[in-house]
Protein backbone atom coordinates (compact mmCIF):
# COMPACT_ATOMS: atom_id res chain seq x y z
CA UNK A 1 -106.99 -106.14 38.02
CA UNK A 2 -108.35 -104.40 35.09
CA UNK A 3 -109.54 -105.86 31.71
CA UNK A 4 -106.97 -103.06 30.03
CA UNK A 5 -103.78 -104.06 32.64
CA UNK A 6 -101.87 -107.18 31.49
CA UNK A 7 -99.71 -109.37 33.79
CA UNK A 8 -96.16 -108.85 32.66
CA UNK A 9 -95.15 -111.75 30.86
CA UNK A 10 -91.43 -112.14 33.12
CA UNK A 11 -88.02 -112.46 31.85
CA UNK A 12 -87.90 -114.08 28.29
CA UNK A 13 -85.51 -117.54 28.32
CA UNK A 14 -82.15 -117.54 27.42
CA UNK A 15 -81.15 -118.89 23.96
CA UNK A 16 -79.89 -122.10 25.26
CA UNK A 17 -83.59 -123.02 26.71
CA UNK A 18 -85.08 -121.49 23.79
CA UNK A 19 -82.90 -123.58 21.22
CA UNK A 20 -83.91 -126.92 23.45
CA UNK A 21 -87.96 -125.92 23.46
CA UNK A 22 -88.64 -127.29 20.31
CA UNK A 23 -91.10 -129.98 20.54
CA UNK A 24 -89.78 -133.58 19.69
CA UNK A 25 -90.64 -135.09 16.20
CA UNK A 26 -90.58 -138.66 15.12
CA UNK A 27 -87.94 -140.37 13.86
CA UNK A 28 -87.62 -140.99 10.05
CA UNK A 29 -88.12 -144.17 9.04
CA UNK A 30 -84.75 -145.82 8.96
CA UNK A 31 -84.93 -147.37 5.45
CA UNK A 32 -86.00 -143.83 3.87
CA UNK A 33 -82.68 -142.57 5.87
CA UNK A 34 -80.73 -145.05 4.46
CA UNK A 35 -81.98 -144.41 1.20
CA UNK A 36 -80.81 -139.98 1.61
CA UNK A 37 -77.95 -141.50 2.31
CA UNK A 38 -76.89 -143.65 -0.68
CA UNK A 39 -78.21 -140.56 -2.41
CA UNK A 40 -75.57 -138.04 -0.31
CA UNK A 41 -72.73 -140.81 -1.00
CA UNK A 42 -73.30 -141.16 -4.57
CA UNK A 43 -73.13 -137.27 -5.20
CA UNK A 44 -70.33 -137.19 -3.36
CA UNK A 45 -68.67 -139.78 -4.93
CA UNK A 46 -70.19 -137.92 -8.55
CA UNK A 47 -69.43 -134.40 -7.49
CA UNK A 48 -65.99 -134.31 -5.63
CA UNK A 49 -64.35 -137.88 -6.89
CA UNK A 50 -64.40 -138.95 -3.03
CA UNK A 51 -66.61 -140.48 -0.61
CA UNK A 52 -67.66 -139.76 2.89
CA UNK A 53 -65.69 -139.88 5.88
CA UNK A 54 -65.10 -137.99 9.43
CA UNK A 55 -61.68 -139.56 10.65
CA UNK A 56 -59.47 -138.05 8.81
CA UNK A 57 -61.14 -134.70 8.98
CA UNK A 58 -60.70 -134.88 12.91
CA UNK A 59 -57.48 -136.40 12.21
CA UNK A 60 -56.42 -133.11 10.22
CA UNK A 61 -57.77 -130.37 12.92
CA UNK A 62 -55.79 -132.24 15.90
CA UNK A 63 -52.40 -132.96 13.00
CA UNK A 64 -53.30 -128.25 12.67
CA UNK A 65 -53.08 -127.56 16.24
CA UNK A 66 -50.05 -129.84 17.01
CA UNK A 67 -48.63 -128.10 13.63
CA UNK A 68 -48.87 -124.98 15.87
CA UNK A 69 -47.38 -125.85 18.87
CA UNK A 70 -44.54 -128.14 17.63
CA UNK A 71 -43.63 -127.80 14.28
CA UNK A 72 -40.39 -129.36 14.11
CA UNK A 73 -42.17 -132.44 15.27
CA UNK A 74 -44.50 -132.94 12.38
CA UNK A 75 -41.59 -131.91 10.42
CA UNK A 76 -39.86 -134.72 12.02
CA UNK A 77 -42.49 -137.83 11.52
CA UNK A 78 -42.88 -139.21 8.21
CA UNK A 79 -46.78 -139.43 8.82
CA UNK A 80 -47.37 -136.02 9.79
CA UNK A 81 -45.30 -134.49 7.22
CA UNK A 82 -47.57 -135.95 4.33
CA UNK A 83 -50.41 -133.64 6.50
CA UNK A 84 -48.74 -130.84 7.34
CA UNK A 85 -45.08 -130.54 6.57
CA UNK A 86 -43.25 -127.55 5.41
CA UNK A 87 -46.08 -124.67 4.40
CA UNK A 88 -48.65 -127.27 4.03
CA UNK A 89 -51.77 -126.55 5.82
CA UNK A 90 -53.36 -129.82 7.06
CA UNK A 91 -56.83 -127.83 6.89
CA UNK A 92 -56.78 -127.56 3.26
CA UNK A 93 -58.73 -130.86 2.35
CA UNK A 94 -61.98 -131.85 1.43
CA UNK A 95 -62.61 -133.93 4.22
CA UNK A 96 -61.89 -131.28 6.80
CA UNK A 97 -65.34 -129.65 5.46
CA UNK A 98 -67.06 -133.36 5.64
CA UNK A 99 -66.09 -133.08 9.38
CA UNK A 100 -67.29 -130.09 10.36
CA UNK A 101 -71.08 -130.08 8.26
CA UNK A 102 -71.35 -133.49 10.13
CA UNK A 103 -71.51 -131.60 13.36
CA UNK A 104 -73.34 -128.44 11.72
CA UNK A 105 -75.79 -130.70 9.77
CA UNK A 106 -76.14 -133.25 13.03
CA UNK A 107 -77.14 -129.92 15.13
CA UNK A 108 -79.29 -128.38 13.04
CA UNK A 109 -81.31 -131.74 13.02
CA UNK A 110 -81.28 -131.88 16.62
CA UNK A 111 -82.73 -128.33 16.38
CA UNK A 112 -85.17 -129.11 13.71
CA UNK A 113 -86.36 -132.48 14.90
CA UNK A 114 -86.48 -131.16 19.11
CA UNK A 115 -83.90 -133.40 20.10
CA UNK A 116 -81.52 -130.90 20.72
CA UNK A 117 -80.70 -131.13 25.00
CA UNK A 118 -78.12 -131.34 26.85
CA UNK A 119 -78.16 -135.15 28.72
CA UNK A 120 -76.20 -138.12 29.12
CA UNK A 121 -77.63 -141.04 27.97
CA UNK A 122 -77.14 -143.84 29.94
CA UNK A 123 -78.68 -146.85 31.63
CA UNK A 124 -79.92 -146.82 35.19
CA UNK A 125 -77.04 -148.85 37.07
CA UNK A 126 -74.51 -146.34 36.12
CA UNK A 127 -73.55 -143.25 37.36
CA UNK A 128 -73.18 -140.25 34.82
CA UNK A 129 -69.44 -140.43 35.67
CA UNK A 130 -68.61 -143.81 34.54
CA UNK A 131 -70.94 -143.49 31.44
CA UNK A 132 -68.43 -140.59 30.54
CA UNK A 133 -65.56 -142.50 30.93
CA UNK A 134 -66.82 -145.47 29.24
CA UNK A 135 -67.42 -143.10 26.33
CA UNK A 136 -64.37 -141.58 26.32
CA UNK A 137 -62.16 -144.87 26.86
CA UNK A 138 -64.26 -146.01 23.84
CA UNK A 139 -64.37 -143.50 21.53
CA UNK A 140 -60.60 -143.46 21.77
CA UNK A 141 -59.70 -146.84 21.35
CA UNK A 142 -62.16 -146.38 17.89
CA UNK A 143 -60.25 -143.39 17.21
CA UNK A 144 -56.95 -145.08 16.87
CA UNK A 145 -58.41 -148.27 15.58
CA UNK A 146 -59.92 -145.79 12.52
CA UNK A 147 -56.11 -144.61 11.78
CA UNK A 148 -54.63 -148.13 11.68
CA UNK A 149 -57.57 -149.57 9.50
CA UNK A 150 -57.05 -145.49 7.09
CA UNK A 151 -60.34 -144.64 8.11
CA UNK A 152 -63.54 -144.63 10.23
CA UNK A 153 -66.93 -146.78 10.09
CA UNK A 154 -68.15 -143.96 7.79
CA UNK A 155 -65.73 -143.53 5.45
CA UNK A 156 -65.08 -147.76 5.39
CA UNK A 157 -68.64 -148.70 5.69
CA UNK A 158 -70.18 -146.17 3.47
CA UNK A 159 -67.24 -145.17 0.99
CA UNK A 160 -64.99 -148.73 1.33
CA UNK A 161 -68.21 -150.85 0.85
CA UNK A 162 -70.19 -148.51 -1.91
CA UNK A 163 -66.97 -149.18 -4.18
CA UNK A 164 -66.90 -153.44 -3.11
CA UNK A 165 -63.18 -152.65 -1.24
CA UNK A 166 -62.66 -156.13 0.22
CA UNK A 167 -60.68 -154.99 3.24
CA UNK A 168 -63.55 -152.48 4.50
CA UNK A 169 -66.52 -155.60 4.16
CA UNK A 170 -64.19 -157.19 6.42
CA UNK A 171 -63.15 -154.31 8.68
CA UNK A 172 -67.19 -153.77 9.12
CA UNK A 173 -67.78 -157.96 10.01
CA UNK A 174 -64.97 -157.72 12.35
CA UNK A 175 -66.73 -154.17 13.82
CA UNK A 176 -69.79 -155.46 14.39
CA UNK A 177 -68.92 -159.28 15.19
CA UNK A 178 -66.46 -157.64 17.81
CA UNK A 179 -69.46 -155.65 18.93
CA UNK A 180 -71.99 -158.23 19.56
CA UNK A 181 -69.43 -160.15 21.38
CA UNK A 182 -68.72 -157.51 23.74
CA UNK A 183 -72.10 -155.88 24.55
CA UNK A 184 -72.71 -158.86 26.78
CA UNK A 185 -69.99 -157.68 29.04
CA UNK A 186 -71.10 -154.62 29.10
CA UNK A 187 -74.94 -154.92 28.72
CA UNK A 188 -74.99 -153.34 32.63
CA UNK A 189 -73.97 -150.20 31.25
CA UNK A 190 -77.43 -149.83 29.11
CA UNK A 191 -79.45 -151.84 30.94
């Protein structure tokens, strides 16, 4: 080979491997993170009147689609009707837009910061199967837990506890003494 041929330099990687070839950065410090964050809540809370919160904007996108395929239910159930009765559009609400730049914002970090990958984290006695269901068995039962206690660990937490609501201090004690109790029992799906 010749000093003026080149090798050709193959196919160029799709835009999946592309977006996941970032290289990892450290995490920031978790008190500075905490900090941006009081900072994002008060704005909100100075800006818009409201706090933070993802529930009820995934609340309001499933309420939409059912809205579609059965309206005479929602126009039946007391609940639903307050989101999407008659010509009201269950998409027209500030937290809607929380919900979705939490998943915008939370992938262009991954992206930024080279943790963006497809994987399933998950501890070694496991299979990837049962770490799904696991997840999905739990995310649900926080899912309906977040609509009986009107709202999720964000929006109680962060919004509930930023404004000294009683009921969210003790919704978050009961969260996390409920979670320390339990990871024992399930400590062989980490460890």
């Amino acid at each position: 080979m010749t000093a003026t041929m080149q090798a050709h330099p193959g196919p160029r990687p799709g835009f999946w491997t592309r977006l996941q070839s970032r290289p990892a950065k450290p995490y920031t410090h978790p008190y500075f993170a905490g900090a941006l964050l009081g900072l994002v809540l008060f704005a909100s809370f100075f800006l818009t009147g409201n706090g933070l919160g993802a529930s009820g904007g995934l609340n309001r996108m499933i309420v939409y689609v059912e809205d579609l395929v059965a309206p005479e239910h929602v126009d039946r159930v007391p609940y639903l009707i307050n989101l999407a009765g008659g010509d009201r559009n269950p998409l027209d609400d500030w937290v809607v837009l929380v919900a979705v730049g939490a998943v915008l914002g939370g992938f262009a970090s991954g992206w930024r910061n080279g943790r963006l990958k497809l994987e399933t984290a998950k501890g070694p006695r496991i299979s990837t199967r049962t770490r799904w269901v696991m997840a999905f068995a739990g995310g649900t039962i926080m899912g309906f837990g977040a609509r009986f206690a009107r709202g999720c660990t964000s929006g109680q937490a962060l919004s509930g506890g930023a404004v000294l609501s009683a009921g969210s201090w003790v919704l978050m004690f009961a969260i996390f003494g409920s979670a320390y109790g339990l990871a024992y029992f399930i400590r062989r799906l980490w460890l």
